[in-house]
C-alpha atoms as a PDB file:
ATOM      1  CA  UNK A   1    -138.346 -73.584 -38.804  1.00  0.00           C
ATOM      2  CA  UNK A   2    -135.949 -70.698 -36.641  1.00  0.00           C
ATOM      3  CA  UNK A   3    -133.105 -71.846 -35.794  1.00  0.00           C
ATOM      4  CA  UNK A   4    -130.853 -69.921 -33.339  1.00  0.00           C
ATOM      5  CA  UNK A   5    -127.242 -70.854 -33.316  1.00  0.00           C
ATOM      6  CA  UNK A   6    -125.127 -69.042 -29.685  1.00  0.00           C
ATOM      7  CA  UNK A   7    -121.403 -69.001 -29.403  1.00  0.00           C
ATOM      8  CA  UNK A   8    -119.160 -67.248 -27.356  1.00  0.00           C
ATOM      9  CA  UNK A   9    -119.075 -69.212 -24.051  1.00  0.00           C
ATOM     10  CA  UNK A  10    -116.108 -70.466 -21.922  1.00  0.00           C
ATOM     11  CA  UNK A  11    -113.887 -70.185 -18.941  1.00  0.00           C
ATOM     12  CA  UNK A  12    -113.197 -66.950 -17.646  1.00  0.00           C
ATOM     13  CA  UNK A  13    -112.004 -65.644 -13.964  1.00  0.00           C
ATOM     14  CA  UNK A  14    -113.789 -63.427 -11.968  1.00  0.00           C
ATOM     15  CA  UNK A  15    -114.001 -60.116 -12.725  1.00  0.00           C
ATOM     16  CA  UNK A  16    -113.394 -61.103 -16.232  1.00  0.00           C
ATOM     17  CA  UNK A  17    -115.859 -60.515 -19.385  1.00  0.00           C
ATOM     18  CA  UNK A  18    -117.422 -62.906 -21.931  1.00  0.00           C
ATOM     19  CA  UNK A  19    -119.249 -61.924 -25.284  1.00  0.00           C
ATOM     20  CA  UNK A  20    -122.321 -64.207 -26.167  1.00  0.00           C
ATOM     21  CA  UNK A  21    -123.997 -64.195 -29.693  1.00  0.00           C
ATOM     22  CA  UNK A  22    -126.969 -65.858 -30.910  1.00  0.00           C
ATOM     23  CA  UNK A  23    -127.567 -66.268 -34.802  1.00  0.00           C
ATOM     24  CA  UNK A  24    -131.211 -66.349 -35.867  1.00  0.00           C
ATOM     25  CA  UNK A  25    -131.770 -68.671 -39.267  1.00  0.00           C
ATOM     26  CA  UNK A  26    -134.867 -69.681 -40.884  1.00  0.00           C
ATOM     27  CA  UNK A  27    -138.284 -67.973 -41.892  1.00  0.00           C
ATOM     28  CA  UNK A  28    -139.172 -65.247 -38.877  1.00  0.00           C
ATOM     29  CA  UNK A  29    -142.825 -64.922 -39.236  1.00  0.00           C
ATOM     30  CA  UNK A  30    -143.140 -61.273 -36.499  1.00  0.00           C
ATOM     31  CA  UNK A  31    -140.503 -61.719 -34.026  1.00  0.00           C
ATOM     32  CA  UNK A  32    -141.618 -59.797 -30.195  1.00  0.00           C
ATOM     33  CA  UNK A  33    -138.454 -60.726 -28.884  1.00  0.00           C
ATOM     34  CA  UNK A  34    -135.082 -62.403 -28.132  1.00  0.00           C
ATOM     35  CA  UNK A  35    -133.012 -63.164 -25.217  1.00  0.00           C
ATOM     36  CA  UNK A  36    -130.725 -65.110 -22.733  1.00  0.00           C
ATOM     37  CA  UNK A  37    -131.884 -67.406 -20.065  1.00  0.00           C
ATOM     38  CA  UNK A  38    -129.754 -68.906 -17.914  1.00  0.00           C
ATOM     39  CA  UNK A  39    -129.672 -71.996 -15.888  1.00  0.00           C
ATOM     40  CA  UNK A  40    -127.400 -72.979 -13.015  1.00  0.00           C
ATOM     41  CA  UNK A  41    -126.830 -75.943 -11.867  1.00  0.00           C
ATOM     42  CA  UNK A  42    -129.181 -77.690  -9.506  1.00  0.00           C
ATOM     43  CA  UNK A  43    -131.603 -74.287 -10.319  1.00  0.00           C
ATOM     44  CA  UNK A  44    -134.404 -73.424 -12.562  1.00  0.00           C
ATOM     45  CA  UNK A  45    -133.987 -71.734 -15.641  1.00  0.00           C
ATOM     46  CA  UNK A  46    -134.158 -67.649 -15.040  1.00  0.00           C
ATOM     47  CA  UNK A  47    -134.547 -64.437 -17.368  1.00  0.00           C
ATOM     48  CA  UNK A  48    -131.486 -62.953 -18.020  1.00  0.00           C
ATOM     49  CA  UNK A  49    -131.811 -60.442 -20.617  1.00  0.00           C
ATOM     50  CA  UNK A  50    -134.737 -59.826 -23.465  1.00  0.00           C
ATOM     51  CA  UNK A  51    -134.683 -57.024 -25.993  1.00  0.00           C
ATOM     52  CA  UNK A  52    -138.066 -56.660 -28.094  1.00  0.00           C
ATOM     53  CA  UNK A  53    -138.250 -56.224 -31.926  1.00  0.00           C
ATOM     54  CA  UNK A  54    -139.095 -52.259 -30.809  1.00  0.00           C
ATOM     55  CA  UNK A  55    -135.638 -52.669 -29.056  1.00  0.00           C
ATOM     56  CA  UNK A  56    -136.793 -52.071 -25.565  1.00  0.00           C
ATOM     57  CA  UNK A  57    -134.337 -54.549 -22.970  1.00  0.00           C
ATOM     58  CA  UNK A  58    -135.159 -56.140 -19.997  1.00  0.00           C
ATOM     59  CA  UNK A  59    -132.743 -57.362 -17.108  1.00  0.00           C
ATOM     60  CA  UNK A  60    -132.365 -59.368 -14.102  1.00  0.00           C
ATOM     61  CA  UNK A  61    -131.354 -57.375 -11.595  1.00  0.00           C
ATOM     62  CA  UNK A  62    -128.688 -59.463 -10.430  1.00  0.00           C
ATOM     63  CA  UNK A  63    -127.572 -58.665 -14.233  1.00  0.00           C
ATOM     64  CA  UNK A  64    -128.452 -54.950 -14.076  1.00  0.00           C
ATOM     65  CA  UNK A  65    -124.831 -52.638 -14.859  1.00  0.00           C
ATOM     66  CA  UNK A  66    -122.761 -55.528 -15.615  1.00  0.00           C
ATOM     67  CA  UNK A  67    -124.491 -57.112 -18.573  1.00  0.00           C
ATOM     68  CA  UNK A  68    -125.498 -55.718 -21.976  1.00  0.00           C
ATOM     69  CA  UNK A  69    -127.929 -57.063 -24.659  1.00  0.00           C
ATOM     70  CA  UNK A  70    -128.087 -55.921 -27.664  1.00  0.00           C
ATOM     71  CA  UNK A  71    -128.978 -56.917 -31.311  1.00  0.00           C
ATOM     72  CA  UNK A  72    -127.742 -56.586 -35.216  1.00  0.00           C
ATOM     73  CA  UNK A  73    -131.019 -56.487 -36.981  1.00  0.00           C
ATOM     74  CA  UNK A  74    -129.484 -56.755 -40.324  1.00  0.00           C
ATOM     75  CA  UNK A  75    -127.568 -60.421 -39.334  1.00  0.00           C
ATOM     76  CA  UNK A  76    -130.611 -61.235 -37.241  1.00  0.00           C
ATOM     77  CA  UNK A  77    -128.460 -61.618 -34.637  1.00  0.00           C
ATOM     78  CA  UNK A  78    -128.176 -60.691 -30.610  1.00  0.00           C
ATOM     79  CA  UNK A  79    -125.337 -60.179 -28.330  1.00  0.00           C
ATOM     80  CA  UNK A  80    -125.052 -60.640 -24.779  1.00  0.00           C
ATOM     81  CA  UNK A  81    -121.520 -58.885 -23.067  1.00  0.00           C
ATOM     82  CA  UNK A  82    -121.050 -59.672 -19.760  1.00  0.00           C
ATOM     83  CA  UNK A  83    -118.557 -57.662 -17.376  1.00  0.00           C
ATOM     84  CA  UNK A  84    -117.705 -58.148 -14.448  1.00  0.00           C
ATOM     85  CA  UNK A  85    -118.415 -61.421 -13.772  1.00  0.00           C
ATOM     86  CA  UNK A  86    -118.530 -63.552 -11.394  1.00  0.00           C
ATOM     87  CA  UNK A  87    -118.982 -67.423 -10.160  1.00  0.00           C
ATOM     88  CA  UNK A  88    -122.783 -66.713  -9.517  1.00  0.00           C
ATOM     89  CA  UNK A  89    -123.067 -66.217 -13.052  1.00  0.00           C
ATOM     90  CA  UNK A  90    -121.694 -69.946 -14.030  1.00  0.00           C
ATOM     91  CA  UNK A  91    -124.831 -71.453 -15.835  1.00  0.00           C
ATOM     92  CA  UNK A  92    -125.485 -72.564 -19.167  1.00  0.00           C
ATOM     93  CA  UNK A  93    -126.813 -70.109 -21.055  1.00  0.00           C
ATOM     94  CA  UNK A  94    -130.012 -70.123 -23.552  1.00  0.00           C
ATOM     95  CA  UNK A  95    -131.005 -67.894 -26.607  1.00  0.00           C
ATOM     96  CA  UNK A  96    -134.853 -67.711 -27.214  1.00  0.00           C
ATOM     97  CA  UNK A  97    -136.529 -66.068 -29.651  1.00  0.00           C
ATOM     98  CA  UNK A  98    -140.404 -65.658 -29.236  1.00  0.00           C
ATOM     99  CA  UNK A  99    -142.649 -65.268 -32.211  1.00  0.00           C
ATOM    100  CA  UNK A 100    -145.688 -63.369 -31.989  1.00  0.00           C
ATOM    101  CA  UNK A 101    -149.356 -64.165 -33.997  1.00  0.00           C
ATOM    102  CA  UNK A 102    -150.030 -65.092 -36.802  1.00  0.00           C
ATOM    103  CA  UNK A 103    -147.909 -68.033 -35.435  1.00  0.00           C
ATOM    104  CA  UNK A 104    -147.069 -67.561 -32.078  1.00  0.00           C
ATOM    105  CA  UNK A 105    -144.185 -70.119 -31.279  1.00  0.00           C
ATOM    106  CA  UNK A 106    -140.990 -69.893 -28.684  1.00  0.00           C
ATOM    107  CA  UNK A 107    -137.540 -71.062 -30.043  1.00  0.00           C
ATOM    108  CA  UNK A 108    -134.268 -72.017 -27.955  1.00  0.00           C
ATOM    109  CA  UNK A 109    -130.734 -72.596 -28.529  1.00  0.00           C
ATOM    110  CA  UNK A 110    -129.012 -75.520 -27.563  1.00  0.00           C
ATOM    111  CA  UNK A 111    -127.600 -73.797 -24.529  1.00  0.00           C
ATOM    112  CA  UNK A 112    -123.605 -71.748 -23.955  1.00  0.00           C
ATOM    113  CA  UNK A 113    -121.509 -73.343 -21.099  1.00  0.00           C
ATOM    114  CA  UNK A 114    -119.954 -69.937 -18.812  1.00  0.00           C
ATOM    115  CA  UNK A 115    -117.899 -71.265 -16.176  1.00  0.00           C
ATOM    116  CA  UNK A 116    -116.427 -68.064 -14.039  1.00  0.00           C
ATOM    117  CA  UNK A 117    -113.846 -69.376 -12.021  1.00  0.00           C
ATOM    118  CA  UNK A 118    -110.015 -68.996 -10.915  1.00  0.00           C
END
């Protein structure tokens, strides 16, 4: 069983920058890829960022030049900055990891509050 574990989350004012991270435990069959999702409140859950196990990333574009993903493949970890931010971006955040065959399965975390306010 994968188990991610995300910290980083918080308060900050706009314009300010937050640092996610997301821990990956457990027995990682053939990882494709990680990421953030995000989900607002009183919206859907959306794609913020993914970055495949060949390390190719993937943004939103209401992400694109303000947010980085990247990963630490040694601590099987991934890291989300976030600059310039703003109170669009207030959501809770999600880490997924997605697993490909043998056993294809789809992990999440149990979701970052980021509040962007003044």
């Amino acid at each position: 069983q994968v188990q991610l574990l995300e910290s980083g989350g918080g308060l900050v004012q706009p314009g300010g920058s937050l640092r996610l991270s997301c821990e990956a435990s457990g027995v990682i069959v053939r990882m494709r890829a990680m990421g953030w999702y995000r989900r607002a409140p009183g919206q859907q859950i959306e794609l913020v960022a993914t970055i495949t196990n060949t390390g190719a990333t993937n943004y939103a574009a209401s992400v694109q030049g303000r947010f980085t993903i990247s990963r630490d493949i040694g601590k099987k970890t991934i890291y989300l900055q976030m600059n310039n931010l703003s109170p669009g971006d207030t959501a809770t955040y999600y880490c997924n990891l997605e697993q490909s065959p043998p056993v294809p399965a789809e992990y999440w975390g149990q979701g970052l509050q980021v509040t962007v306010s003044s």
